[in-house]
N, C-alpha and C. Protein backbone atom coordinates (compact mmCIF):
# COMPACT_ATOMS: atom_id res chain seq x y z
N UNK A 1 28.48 49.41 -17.65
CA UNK A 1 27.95 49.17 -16.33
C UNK A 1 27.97 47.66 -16.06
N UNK A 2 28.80 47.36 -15.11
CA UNK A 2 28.81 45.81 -14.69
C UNK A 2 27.28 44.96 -14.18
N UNK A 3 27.03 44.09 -14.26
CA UNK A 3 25.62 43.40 -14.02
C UNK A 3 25.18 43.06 -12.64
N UNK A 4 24.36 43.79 -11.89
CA UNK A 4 23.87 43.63 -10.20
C UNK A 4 23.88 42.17 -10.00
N UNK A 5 22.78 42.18 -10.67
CA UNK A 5 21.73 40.71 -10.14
C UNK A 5 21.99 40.25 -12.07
N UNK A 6 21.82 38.90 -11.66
CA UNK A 6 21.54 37.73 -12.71
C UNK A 6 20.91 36.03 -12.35
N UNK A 7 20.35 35.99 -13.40
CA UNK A 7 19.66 34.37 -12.91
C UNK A 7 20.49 33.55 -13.52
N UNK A 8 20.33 32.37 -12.82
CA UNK A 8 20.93 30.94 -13.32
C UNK A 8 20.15 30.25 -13.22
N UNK A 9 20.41 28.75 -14.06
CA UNK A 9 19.50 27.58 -13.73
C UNK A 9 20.81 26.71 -13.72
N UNK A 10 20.49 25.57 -12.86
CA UNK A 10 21.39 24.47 -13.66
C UNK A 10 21.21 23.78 -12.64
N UNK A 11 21.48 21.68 -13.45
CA UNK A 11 21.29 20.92 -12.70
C UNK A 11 22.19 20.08 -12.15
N UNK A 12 22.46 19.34 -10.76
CA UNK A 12 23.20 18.83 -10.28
C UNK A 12 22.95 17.00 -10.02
N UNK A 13 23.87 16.20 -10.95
CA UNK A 13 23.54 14.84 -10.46
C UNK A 13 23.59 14.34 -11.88
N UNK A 14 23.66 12.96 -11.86
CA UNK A 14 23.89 11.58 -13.00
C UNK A 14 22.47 11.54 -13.39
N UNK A 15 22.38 12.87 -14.82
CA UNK A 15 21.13 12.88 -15.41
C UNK A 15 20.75 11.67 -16.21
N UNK A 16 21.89 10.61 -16.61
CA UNK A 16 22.14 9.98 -17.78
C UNK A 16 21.57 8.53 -17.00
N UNK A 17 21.88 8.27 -15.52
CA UNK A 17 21.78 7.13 -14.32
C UNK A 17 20.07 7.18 -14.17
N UNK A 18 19.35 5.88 -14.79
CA UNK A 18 18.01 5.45 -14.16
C UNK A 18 18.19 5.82 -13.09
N UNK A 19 17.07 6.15 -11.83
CA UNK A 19 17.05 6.32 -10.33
C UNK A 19 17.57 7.23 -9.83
N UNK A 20 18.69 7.94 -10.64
CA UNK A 20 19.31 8.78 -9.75
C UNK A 20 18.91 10.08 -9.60
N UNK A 21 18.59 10.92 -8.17
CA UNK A 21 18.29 11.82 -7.65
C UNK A 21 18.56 13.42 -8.62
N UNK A 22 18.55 13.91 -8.79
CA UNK A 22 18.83 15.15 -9.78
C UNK A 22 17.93 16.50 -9.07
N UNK A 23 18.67 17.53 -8.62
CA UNK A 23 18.65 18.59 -8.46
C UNK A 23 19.02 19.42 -9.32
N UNK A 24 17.28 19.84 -9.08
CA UNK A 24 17.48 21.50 -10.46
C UNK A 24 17.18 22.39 -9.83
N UNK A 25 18.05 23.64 -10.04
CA UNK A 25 18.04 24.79 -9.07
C UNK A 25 17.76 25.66 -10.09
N UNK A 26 17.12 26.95 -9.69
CA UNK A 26 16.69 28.36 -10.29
C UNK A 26 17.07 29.15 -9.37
N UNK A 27 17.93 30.48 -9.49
CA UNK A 27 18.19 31.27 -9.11
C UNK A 27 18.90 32.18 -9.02
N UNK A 28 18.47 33.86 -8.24
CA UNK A 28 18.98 34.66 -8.28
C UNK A 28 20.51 34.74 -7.78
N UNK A 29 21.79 35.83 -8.27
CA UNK A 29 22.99 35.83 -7.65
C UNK A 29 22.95 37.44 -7.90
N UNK A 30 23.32 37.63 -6.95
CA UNK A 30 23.70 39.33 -6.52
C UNK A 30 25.21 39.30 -7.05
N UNK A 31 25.57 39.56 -7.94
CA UNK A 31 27.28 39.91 -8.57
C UNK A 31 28.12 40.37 -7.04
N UNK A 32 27.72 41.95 -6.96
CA UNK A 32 28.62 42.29 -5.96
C UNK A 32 28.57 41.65 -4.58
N UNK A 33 27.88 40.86 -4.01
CA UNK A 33 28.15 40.27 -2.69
C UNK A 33 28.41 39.08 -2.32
N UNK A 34 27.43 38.39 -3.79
CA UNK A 34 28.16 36.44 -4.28
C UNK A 34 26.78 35.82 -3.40
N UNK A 35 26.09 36.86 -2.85
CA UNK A 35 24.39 35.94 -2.10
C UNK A 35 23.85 35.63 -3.23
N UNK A 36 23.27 34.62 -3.29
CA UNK A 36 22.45 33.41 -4.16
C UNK A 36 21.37 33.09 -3.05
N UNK A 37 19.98 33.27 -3.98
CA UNK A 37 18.76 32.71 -3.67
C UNK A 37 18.07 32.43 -4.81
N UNK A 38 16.78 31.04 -4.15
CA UNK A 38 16.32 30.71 -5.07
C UNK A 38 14.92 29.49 -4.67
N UNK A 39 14.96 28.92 -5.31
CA UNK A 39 13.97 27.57 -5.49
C UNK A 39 14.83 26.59 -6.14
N UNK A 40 14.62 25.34 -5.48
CA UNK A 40 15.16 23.94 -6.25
C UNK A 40 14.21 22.85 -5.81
N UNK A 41 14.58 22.19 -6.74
CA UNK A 41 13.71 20.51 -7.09
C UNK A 41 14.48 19.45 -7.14
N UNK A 42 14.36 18.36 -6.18
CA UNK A 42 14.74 17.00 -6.28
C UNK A 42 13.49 16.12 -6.92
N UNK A 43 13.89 15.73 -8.01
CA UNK A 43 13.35 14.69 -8.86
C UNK A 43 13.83 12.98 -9.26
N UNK A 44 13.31 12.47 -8.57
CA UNK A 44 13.83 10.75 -8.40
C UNK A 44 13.18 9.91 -9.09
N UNK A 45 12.68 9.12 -10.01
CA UNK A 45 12.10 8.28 -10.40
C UNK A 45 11.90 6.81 -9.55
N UNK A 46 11.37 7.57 -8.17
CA UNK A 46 10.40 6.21 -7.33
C UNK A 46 9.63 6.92 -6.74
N UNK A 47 8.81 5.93 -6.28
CA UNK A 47 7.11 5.61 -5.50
C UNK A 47 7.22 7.41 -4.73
N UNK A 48 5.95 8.08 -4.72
CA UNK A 48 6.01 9.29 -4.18
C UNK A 48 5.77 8.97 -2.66
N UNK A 49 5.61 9.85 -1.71
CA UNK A 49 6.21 11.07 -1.88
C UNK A 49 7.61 12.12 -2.55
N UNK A 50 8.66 10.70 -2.04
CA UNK A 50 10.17 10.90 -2.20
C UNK A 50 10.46 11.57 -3.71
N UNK A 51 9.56 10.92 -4.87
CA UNK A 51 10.32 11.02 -6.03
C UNK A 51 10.01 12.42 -6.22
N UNK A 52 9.98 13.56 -5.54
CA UNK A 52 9.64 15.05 -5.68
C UNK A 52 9.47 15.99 -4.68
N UNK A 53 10.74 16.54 -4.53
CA UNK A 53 10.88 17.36 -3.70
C UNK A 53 11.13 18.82 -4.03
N UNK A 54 10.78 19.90 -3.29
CA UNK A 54 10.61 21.25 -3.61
C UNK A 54 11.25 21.96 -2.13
N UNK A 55 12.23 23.00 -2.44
CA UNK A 55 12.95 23.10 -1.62
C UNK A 55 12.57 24.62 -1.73
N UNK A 56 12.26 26.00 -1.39
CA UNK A 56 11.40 27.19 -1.83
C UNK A 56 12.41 27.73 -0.95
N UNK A 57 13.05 27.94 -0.08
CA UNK A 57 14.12 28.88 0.63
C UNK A 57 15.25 28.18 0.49
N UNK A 58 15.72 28.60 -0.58
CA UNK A 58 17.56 27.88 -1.10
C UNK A 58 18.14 29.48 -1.17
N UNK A 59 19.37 29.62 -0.58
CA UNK A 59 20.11 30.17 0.14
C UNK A 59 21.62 30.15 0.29
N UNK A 60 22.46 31.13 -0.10
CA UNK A 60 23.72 30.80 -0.15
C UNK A 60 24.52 31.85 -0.21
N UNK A 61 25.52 31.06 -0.78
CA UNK A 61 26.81 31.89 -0.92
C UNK A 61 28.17 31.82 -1.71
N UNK A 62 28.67 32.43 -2.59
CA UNK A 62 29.47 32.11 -3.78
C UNK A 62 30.95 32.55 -3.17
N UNK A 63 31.99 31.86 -2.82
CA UNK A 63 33.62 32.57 -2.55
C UNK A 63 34.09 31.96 -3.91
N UNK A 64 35.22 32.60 -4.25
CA UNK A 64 36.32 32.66 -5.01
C UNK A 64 37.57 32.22 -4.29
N UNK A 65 38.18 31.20 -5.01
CA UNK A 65 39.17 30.60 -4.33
C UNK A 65 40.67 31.52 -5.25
N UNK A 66 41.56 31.67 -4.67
CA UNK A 66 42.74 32.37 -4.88
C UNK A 66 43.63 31.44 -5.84
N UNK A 67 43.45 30.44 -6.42
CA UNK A 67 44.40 29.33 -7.06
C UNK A 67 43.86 29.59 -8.11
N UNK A 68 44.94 28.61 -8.75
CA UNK A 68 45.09 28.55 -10.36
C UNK A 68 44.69 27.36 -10.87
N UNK A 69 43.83 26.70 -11.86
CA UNK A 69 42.96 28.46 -12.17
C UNK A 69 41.76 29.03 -11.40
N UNK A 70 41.22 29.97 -11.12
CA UNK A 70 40.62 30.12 -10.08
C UNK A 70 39.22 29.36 -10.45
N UNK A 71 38.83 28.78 -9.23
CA UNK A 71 37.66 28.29 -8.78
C UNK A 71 36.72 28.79 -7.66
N UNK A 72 35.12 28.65 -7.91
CA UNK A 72 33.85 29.34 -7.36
C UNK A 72 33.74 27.95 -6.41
N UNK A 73 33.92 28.43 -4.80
CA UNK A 73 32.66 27.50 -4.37
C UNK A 73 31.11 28.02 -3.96
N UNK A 74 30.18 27.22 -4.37
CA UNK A 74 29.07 27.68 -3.69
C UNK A 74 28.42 27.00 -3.01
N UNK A 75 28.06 27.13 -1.76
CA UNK A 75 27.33 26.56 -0.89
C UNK A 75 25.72 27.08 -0.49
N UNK A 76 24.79 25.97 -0.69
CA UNK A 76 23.60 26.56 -0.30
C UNK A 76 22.73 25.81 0.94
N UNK A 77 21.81 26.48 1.25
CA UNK A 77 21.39 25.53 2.33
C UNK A 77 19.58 25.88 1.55
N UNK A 78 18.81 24.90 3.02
CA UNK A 78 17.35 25.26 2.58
C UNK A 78 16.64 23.77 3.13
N UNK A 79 14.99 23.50 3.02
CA UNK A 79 14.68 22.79 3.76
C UNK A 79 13.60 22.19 3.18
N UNK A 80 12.69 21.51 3.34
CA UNK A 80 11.26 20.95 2.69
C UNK A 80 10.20 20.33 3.41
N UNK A 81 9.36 20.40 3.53
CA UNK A 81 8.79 19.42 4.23
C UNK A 81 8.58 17.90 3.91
N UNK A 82 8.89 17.34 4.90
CA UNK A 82 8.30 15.74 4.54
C UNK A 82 7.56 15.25 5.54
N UNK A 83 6.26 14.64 4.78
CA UNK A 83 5.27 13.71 5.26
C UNK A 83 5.59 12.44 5.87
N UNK A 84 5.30 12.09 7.28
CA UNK A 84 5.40 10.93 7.69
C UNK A 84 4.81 9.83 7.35
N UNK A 85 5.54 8.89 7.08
CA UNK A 85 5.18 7.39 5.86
C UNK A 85 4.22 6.69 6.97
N UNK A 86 3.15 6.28 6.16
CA UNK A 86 1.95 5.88 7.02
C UNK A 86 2.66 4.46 7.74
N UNK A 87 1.88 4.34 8.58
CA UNK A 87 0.87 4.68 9.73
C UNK A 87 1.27 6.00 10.48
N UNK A 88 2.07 6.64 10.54
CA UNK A 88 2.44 7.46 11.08
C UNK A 88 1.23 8.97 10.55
N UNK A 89 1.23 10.19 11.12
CA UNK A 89 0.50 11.23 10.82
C UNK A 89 1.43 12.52 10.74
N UNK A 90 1.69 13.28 10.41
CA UNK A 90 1.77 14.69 10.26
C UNK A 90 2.78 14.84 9.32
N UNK A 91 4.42 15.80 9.89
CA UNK A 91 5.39 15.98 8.95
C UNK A 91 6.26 16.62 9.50
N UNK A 92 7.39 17.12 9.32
CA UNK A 92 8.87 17.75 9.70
C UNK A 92 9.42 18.15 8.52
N UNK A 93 9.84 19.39 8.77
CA UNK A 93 10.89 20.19 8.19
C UNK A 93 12.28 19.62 8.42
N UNK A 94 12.77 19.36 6.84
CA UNK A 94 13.90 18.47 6.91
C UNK A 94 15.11 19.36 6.06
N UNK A 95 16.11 19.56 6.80
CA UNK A 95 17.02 20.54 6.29
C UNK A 95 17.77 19.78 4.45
N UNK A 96 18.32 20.53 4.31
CA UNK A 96 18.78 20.53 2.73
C UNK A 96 20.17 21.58 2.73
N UNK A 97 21.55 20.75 2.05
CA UNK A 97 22.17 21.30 1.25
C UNK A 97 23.03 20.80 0.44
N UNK A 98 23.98 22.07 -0.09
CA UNK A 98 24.59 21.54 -1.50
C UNK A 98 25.77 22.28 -1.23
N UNK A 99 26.47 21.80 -2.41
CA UNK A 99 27.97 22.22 -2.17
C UNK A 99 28.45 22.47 -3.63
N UNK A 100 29.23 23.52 -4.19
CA UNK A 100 29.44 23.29 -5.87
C UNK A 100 30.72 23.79 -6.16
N UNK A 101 31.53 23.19 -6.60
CA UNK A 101 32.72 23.58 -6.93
C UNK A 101 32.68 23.92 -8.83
N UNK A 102 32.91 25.16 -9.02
CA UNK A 102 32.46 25.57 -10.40
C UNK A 102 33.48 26.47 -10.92
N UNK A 103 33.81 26.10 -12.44
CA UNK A 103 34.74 26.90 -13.06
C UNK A 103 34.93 28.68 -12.79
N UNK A 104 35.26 29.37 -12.93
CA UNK A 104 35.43 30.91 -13.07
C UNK A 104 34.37 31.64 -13.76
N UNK A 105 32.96 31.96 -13.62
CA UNK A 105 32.45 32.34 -14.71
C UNK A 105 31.49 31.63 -15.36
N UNK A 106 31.76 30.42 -14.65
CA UNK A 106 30.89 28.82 -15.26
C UNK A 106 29.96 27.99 -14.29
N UNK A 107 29.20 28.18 -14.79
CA UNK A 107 28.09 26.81 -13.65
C UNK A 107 28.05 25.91 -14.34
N UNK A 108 29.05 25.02 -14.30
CA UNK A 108 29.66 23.52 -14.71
C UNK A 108 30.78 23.71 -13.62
N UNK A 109 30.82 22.18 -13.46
CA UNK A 109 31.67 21.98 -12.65
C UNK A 109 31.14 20.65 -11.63
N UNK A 110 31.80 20.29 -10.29
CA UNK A 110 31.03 18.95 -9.79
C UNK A 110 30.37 19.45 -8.91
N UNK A 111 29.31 18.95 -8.33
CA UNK A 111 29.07 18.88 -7.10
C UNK A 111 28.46 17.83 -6.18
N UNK A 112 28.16 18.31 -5.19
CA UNK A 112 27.15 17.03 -3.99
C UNK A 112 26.20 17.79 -2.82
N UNK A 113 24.97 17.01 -2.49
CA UNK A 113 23.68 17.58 -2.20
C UNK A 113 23.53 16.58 -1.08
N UNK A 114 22.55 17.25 -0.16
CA UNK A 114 21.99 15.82 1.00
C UNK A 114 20.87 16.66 1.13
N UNK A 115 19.84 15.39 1.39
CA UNK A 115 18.58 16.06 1.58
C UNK A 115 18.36 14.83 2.68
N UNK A 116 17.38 15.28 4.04
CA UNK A 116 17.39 13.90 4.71
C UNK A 116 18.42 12.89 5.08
N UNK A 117 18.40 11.67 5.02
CA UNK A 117 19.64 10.75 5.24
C UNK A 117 20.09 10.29 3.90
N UNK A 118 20.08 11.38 2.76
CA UNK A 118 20.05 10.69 1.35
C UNK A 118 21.58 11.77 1.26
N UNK A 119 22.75 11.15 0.67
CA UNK A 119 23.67 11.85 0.13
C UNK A 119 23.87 11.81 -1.07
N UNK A 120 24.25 12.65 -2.10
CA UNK A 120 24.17 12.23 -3.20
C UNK A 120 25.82 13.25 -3.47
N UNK A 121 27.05 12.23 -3.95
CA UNK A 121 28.97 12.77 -3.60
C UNK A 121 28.68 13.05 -5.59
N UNK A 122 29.56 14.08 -5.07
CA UNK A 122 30.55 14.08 -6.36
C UNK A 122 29.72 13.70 -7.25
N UNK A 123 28.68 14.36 -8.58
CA UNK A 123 28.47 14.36 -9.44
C UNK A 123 28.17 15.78 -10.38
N UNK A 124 28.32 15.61 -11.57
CA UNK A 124 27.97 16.79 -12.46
C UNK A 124 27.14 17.82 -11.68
N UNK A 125 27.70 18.89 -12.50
CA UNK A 125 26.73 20.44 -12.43
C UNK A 125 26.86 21.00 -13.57
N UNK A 126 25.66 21.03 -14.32
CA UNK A 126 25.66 21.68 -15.89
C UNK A 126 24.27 22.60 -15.75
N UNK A 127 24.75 23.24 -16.61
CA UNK A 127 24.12 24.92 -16.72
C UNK A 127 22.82 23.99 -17.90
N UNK A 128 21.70 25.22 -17.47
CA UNK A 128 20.42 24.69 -18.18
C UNK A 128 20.22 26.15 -18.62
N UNK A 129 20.06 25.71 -20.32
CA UNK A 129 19.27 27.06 -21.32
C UNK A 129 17.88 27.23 -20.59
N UNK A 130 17.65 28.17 -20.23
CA UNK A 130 16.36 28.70 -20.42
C UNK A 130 15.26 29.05 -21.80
């Protein structure tokens, strides 16, 4: 019997780079339809609010590219709230996504994320043991 549903983890970004932004994603993938949902975390090492973000409706979608050798893209979307930097008061829902180009079978591979006016091109995507 082939496998419905399965979880993944894995993180996206220059884990090895002081400062740099790193997205860790958890989540479900439906085999037969390639929908992906989940929860993810942006983790930054500066001054908060920024250095921690929680993204709770991550959302997507897995195609298969027809080339050799074949390659997964997945695209997700999703949103967070952010607090307006004082003096200012309240907050806005600020959209979020990602993009992953991943081996056959493999969550490795590169990708790139924007959250806000923050882009973060072309870096690692490696699979995390649970």
């Amino acid at each position: 019997m082939a496998i419905e549903l399965y979880l993944v983890k894995f993180d996206v970004g220059n884990e090895g780079m002081p400062g740099a932004p790193i997205l860790h994603v958890s989540a479900a993938v439906d085999a037969p339809t390639g929908y992906i949902t989940g929860q993810a975390e942006i983790t930054q090492a500066i001054a908060p609010p920024e250095g921690d973000i929680r993204i709770s409706d991550l959302h997507g979608r897995i195609r298969t590219l027809s080339i050799e050798p074949p390659l997964r893209i997945v695209t997700l979307t999703g949103s967070y709230v952010c607090q307006f930097p004082p003096p200012a008061i309240g907050q806005a829902t600020t959209p979020f996504s990602v993009t992953l180009i991943l081996a056959e079978g493999e969550w490795e591979g590169r990708g790139s994320f924007r959250y806000g006016s923050t882009e973060v091109d072309d870096v690692p995507v490696v699979p995390v043991n649970a």
